[in-house]
PDB file of N, CA and C in Angstrom:
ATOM      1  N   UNK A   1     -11.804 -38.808  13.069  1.00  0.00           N
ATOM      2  CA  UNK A   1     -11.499 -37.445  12.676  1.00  0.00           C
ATOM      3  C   UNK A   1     -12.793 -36.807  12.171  1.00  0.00           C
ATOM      4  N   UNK A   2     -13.126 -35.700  12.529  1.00  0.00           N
ATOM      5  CA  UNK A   2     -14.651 -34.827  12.173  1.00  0.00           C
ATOM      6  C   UNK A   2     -14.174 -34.124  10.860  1.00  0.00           C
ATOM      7  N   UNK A   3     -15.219 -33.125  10.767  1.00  0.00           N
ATOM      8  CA  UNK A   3     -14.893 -32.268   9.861  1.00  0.00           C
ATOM      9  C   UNK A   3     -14.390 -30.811   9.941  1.00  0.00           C
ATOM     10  N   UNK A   4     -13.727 -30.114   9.860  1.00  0.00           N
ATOM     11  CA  UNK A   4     -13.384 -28.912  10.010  1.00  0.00           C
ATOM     12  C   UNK A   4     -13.756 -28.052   8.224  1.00  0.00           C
ATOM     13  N   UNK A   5     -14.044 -26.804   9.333  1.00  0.00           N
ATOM     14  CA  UNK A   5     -14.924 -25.559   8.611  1.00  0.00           C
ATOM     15  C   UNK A   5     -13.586 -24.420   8.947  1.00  0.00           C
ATOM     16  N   UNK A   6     -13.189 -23.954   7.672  1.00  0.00           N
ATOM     17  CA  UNK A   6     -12.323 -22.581   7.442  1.00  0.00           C
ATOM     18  C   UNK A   6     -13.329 -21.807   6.858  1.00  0.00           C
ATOM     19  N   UNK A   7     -13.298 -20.721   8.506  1.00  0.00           N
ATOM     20  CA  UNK A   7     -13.730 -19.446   8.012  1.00  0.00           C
ATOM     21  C   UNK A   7     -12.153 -18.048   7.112  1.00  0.00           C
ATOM     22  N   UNK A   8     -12.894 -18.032   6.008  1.00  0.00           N
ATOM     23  CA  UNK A   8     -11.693 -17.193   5.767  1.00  0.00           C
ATOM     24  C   UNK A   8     -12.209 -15.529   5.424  1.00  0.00           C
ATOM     25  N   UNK A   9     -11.333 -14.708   5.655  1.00  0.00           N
ATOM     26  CA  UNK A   9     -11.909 -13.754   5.523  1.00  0.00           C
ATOM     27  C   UNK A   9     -10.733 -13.002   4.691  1.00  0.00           C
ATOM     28  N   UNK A  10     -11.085 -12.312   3.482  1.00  0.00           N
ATOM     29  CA  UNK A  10     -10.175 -11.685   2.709  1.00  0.00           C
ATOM     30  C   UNK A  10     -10.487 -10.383   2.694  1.00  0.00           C
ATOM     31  N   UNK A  11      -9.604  -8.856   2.903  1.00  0.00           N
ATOM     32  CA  UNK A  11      -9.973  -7.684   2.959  1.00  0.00           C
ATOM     33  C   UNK A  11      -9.343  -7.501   1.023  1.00  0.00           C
ATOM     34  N   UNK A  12     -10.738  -6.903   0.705  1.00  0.00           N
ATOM     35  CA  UNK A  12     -10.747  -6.916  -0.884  1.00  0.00           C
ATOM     36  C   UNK A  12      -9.948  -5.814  -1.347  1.00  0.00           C
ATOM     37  N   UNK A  13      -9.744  -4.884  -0.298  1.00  0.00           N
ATOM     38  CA  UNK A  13      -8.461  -3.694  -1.143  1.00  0.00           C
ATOM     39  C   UNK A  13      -6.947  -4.599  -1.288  1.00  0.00           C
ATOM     40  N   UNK A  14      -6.856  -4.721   0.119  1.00  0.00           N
ATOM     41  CA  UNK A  14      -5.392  -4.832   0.172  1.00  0.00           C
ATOM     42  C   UNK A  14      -5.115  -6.662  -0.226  1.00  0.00           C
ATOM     43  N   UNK A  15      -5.906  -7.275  -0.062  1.00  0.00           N
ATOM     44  CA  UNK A  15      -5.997  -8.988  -0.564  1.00  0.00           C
ATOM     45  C   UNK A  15      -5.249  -9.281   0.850  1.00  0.00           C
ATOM     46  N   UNK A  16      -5.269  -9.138   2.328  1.00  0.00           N
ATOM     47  CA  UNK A  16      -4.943  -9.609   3.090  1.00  0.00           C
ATOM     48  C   UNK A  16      -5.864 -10.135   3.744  1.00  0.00           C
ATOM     49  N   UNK A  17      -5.457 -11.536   3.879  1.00  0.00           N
ATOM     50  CA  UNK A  17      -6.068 -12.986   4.479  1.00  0.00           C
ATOM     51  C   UNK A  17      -6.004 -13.483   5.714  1.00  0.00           C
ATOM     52  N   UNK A  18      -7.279 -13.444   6.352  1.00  0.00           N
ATOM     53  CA  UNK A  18      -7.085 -14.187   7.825  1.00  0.00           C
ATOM     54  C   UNK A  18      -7.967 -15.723   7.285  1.00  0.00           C
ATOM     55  N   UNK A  19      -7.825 -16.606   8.422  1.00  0.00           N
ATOM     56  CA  UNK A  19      -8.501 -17.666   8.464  1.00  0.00           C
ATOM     57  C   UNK A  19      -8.414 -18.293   9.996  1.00  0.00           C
ATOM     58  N   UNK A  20     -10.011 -19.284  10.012  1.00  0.00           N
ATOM     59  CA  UNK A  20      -9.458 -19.557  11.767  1.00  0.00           C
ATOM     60  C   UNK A  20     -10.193 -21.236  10.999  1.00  0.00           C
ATOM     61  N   UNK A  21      -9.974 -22.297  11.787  1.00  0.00           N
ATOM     62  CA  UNK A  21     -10.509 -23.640  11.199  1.00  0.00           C
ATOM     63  C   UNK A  21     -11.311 -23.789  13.046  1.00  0.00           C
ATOM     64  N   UNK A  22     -12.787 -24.130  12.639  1.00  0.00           N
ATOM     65  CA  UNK A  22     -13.779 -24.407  13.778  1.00  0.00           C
ATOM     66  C   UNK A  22     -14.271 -25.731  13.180  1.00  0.00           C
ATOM     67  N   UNK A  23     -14.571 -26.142  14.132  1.00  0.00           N
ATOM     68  CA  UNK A  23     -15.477 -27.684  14.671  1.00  0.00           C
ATOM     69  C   UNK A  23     -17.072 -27.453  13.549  1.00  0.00           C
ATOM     70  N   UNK A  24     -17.269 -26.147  13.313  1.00  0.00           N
ATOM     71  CA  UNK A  24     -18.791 -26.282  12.774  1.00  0.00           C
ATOM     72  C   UNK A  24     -18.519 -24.506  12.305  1.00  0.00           C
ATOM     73  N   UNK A  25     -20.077 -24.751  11.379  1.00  0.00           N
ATOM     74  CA  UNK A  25     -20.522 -23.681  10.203  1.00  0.00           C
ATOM     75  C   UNK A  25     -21.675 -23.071  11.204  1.00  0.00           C
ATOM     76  N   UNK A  26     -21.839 -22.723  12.220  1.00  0.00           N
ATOM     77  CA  UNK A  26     -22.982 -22.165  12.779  1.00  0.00           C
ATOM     78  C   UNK A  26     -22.499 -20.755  12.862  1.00  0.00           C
ATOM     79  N   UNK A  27     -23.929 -19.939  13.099  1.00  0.00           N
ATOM     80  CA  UNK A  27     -24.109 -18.086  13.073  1.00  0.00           C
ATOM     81  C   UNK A  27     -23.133 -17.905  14.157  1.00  0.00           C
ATOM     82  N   UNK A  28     -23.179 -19.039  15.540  1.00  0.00           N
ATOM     83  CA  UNK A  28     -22.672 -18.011  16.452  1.00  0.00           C
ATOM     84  C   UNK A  28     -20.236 -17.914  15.777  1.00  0.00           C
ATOM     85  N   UNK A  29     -20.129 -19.322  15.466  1.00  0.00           N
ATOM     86  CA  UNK A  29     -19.139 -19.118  14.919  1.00  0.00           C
ATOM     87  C   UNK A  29     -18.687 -18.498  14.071  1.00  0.00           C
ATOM     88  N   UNK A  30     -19.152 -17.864  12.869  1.00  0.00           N
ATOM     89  CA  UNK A  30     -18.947 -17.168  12.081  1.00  0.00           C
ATOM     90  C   UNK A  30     -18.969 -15.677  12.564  1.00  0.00           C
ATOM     91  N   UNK A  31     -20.117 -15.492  13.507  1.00  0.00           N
ATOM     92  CA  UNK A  31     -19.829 -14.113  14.408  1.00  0.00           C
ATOM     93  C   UNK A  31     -18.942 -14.103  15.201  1.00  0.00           C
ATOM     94  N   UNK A  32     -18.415 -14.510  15.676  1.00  0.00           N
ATOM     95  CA  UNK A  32     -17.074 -15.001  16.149  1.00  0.00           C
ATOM     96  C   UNK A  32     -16.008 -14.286  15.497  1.00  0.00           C
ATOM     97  N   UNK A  33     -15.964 -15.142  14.796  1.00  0.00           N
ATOM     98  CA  UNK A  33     -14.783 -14.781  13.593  1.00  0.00           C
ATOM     99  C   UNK A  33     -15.132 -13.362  13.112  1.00  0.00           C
ATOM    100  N   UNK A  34     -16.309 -12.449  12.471  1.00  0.00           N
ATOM    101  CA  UNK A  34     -16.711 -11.178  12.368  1.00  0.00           C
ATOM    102  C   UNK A  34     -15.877 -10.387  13.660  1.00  0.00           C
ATOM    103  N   UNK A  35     -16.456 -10.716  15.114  1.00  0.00           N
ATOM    104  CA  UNK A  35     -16.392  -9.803  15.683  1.00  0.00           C
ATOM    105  C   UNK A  35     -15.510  -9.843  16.573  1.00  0.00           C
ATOM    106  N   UNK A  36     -13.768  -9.906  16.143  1.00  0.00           N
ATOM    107  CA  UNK A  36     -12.818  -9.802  16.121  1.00  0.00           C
ATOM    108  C   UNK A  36     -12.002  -9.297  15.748  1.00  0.00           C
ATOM    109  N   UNK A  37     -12.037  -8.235  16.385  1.00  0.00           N
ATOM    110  CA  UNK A  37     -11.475  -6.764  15.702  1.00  0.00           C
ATOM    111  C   UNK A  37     -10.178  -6.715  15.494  1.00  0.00           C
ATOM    112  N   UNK A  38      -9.380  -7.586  16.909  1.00  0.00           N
ATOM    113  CA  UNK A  38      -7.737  -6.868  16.663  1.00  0.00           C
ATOM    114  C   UNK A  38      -6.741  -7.351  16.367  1.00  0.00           C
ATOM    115  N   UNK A  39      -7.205  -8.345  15.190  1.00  0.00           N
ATOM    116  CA  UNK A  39      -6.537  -9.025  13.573  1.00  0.00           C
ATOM    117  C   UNK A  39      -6.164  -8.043  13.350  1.00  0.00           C
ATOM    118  N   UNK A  40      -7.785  -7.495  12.737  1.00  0.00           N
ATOM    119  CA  UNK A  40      -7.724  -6.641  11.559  1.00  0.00           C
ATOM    120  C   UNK A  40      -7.090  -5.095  12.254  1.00  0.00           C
ATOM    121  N   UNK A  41      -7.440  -4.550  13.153  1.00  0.00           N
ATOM    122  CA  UNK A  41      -7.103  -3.413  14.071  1.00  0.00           C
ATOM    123  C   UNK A  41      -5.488  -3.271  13.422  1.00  0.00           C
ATOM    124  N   UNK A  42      -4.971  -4.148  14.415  1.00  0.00           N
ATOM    125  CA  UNK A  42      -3.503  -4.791  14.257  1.00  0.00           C
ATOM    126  C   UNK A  42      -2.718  -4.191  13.014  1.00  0.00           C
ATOM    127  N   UNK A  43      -3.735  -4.344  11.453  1.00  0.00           N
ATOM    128  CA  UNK A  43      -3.218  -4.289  10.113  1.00  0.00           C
ATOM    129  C   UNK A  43      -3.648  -3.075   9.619  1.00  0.00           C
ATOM    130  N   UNK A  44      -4.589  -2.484  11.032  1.00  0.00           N
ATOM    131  CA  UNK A  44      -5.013  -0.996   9.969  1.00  0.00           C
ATOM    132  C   UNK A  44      -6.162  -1.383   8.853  1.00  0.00           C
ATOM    133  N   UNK A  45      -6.764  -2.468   9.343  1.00  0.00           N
ATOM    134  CA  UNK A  45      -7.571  -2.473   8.109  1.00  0.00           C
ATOM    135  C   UNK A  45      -9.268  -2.746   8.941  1.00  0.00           C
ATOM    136  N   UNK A  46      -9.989  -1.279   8.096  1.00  0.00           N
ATOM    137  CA  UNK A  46     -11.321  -1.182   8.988  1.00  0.00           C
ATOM    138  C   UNK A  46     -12.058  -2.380   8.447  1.00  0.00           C
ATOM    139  N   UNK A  47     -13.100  -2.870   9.102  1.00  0.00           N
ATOM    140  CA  UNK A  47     -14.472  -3.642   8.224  1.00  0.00           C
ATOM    141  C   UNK A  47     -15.499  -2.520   8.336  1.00  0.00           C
ATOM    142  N   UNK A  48     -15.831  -2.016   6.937  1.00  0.00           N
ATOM    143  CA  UNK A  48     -16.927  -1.662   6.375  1.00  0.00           C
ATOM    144  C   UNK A  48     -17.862  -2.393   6.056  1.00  0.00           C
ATOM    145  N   UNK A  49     -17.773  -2.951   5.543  1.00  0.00           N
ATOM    146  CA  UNK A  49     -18.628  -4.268   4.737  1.00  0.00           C
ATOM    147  C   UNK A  49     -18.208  -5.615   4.936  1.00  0.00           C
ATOM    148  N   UNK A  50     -19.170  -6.520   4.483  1.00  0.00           N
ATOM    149  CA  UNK A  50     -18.652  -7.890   4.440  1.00  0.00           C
ATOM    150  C   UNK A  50     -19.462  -8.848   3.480  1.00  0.00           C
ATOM    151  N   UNK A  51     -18.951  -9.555   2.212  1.00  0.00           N
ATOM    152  CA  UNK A  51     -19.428  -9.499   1.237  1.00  0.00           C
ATOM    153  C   UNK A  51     -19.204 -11.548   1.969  1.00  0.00           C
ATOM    154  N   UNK A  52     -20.217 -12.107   1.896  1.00  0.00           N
ATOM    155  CA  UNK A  52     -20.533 -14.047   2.194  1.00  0.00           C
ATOM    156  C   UNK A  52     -21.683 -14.379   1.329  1.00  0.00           C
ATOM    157  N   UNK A  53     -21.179 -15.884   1.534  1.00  0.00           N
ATOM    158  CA  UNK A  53     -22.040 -16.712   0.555  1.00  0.00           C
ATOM    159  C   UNK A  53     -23.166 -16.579   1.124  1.00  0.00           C
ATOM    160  N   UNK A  54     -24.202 -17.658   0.975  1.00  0.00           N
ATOM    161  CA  UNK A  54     -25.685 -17.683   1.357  1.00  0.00           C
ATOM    162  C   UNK A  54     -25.705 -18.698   2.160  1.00  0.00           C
ATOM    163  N   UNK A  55     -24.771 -19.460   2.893  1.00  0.00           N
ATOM    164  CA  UNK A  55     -24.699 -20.122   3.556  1.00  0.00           C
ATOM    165  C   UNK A  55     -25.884 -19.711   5.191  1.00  0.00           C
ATOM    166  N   UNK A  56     -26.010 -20.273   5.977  1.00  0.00           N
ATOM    167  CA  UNK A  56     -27.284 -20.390   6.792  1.00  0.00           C
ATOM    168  C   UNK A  56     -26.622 -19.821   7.971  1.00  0.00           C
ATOM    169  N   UNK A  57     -25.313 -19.545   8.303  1.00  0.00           N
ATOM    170  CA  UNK A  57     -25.268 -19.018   9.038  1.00  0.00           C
ATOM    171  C   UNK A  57     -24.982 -17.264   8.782  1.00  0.00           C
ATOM    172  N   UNK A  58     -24.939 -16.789   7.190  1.00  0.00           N
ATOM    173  CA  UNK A  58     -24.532 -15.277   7.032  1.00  0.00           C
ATOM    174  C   UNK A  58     -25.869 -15.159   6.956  1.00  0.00           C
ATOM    175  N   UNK A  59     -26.999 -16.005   7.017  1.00  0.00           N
ATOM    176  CA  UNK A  59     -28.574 -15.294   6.570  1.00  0.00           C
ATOM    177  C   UNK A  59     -29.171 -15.471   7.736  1.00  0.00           C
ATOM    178  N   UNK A  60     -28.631 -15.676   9.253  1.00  0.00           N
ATOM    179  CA  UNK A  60     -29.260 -15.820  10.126  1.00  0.00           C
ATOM    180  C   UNK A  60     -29.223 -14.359  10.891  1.00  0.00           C
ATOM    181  N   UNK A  61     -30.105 -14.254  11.683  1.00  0.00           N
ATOM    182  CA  UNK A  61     -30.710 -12.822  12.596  1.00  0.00           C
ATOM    183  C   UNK A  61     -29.467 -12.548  13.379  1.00  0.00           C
ATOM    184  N   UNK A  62     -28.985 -13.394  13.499  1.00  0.00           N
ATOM    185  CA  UNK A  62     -27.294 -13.617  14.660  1.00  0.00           C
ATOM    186  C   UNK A  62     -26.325 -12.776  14.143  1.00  0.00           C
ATOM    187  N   UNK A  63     -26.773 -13.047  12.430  1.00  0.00           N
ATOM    188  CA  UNK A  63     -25.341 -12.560  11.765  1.00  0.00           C
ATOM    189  C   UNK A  63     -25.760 -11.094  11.537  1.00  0.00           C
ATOM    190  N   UNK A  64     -26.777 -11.114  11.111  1.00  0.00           N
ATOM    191  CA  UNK A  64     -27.549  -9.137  11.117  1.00  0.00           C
ATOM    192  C   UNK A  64     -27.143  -8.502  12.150  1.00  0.00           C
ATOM    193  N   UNK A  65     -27.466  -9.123  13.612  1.00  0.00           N
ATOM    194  CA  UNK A  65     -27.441  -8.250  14.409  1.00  0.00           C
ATOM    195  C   UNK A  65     -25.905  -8.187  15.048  1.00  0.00           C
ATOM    196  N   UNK A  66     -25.027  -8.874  14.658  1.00  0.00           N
ATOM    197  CA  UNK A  66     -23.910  -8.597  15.179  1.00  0.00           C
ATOM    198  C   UNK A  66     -23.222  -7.416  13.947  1.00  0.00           C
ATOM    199  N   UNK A  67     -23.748  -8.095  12.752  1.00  0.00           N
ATOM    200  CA  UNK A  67     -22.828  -6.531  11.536  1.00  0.00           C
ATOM    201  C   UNK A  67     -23.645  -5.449  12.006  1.00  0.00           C
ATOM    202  N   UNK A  68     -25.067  -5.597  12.236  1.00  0.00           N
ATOM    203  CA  UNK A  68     -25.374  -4.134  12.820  1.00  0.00           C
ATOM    204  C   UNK A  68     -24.752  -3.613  14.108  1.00  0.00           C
ATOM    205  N   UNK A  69     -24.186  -4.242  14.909  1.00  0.00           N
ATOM    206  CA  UNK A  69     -23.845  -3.603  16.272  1.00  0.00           C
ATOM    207  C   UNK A  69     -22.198  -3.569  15.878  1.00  0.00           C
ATOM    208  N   UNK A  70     -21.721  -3.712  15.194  1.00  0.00           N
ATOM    209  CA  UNK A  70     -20.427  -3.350  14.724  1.00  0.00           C
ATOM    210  C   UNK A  70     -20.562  -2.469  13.660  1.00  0.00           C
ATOM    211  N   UNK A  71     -21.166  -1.839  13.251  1.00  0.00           N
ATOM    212  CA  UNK A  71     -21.569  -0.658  11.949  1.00  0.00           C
ATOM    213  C   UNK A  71     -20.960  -1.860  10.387  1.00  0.00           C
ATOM    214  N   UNK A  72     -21.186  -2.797  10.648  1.00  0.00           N
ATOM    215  CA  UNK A  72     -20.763  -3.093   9.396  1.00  0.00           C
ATOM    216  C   UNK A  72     -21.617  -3.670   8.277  1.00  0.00           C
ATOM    217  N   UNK A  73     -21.843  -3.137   7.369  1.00  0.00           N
ATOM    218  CA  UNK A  73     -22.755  -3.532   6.092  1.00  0.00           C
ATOM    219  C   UNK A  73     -22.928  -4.432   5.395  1.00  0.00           C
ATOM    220  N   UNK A  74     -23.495  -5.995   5.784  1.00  0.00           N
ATOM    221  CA  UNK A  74     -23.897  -7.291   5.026  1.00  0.00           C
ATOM    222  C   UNK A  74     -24.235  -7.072   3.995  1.00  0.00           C
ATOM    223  N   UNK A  75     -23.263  -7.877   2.899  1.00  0.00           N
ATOM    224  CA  UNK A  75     -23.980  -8.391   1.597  1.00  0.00           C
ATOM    225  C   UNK A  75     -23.793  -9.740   1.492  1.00  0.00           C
ATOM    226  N   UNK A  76     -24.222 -10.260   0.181  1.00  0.00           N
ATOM    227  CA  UNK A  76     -24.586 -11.576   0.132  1.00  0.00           C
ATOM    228  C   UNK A  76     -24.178 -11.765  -1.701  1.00  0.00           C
ATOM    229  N   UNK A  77     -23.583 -13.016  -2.119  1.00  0.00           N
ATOM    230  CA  UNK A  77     -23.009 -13.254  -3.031  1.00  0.00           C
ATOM    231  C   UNK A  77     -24.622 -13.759  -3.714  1.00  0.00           C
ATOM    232  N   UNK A  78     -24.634 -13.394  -5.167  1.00  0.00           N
ATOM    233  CA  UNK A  78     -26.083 -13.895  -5.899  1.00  0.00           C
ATOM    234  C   UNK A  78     -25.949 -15.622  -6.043  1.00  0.00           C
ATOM    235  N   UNK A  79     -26.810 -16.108  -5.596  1.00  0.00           N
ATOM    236  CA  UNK A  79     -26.813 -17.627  -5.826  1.00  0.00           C
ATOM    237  C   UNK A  79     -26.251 -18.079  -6.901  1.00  0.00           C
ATOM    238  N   UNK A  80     -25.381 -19.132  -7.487  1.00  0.00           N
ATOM    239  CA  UNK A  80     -24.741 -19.416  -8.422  1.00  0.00           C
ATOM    240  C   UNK A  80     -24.129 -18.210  -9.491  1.00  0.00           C
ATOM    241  N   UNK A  81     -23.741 -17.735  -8.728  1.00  0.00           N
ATOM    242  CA  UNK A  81     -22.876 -16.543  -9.919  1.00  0.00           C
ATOM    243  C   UNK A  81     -21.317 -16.705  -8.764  1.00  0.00           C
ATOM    244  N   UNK A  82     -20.465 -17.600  -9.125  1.00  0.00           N
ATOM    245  CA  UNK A  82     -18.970 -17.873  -8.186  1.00  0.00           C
ATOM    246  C   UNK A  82     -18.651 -16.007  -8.640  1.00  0.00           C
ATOM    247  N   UNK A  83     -18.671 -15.453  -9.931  1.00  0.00           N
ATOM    248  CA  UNK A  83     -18.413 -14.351  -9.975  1.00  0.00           C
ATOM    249  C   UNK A  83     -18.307 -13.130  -9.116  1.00  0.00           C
ATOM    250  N   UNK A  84     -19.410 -13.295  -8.371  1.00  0.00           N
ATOM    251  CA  UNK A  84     -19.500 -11.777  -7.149  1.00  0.00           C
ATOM    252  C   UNK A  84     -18.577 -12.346  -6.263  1.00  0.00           C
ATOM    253  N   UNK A  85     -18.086 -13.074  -6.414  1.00  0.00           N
ATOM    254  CA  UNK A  85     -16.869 -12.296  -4.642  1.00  0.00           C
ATOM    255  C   UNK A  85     -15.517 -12.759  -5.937  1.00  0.00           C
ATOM    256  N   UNK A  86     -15.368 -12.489  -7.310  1.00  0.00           N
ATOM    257  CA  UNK A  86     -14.151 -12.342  -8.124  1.00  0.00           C
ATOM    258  C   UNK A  86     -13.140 -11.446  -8.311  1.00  0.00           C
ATOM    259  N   UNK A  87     -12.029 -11.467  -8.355  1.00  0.00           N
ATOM    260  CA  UNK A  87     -11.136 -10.471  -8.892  1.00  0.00           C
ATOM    261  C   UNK A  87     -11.074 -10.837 -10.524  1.00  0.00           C
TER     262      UNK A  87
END
């Protein structure tokens, strides 16, 4: 048995939760999961932004250039503060 990686993605107004479980933590998977619109379409709920850890695949050029070609605005949680992505 390997390891499995849950990408989860939470829309911070409404607290509605997707998740998909992949084979691996790489840029192109996580863009993947980003650029999959008609979850969220589906619920009426736009991506403006997208607030991830510092993990190696939200800081890769893969992941820039796919939130840029979807208009959507990368941020990044401050290293050891669990606080920034808190309710």
């Amino acid at each position: 048995m390997g390891t499995a990686f849950v990408h989860t993605v939470i829309d911070d107004h409404s607290r509605v939760a997707y998740a998909e479980i992949h084979d691996d933590a790489t840029a192109t998977t996580a863009t993947a999961v980003l650029a999959d619109p008609a979850w969220y379409a589906e619920r009426g709920v736009p991506t403006v932004r997208v607030l991830s850890d510092n993990g190696p695949a939200y800081r890769s050029q893969l992941w820039r250039d796919t939130c840029a070609e979807l208009g959507i605005n990368p941020r990044r949680t401050r290293p050891y503060r669990p606080r920034t992505n808190g309710k």
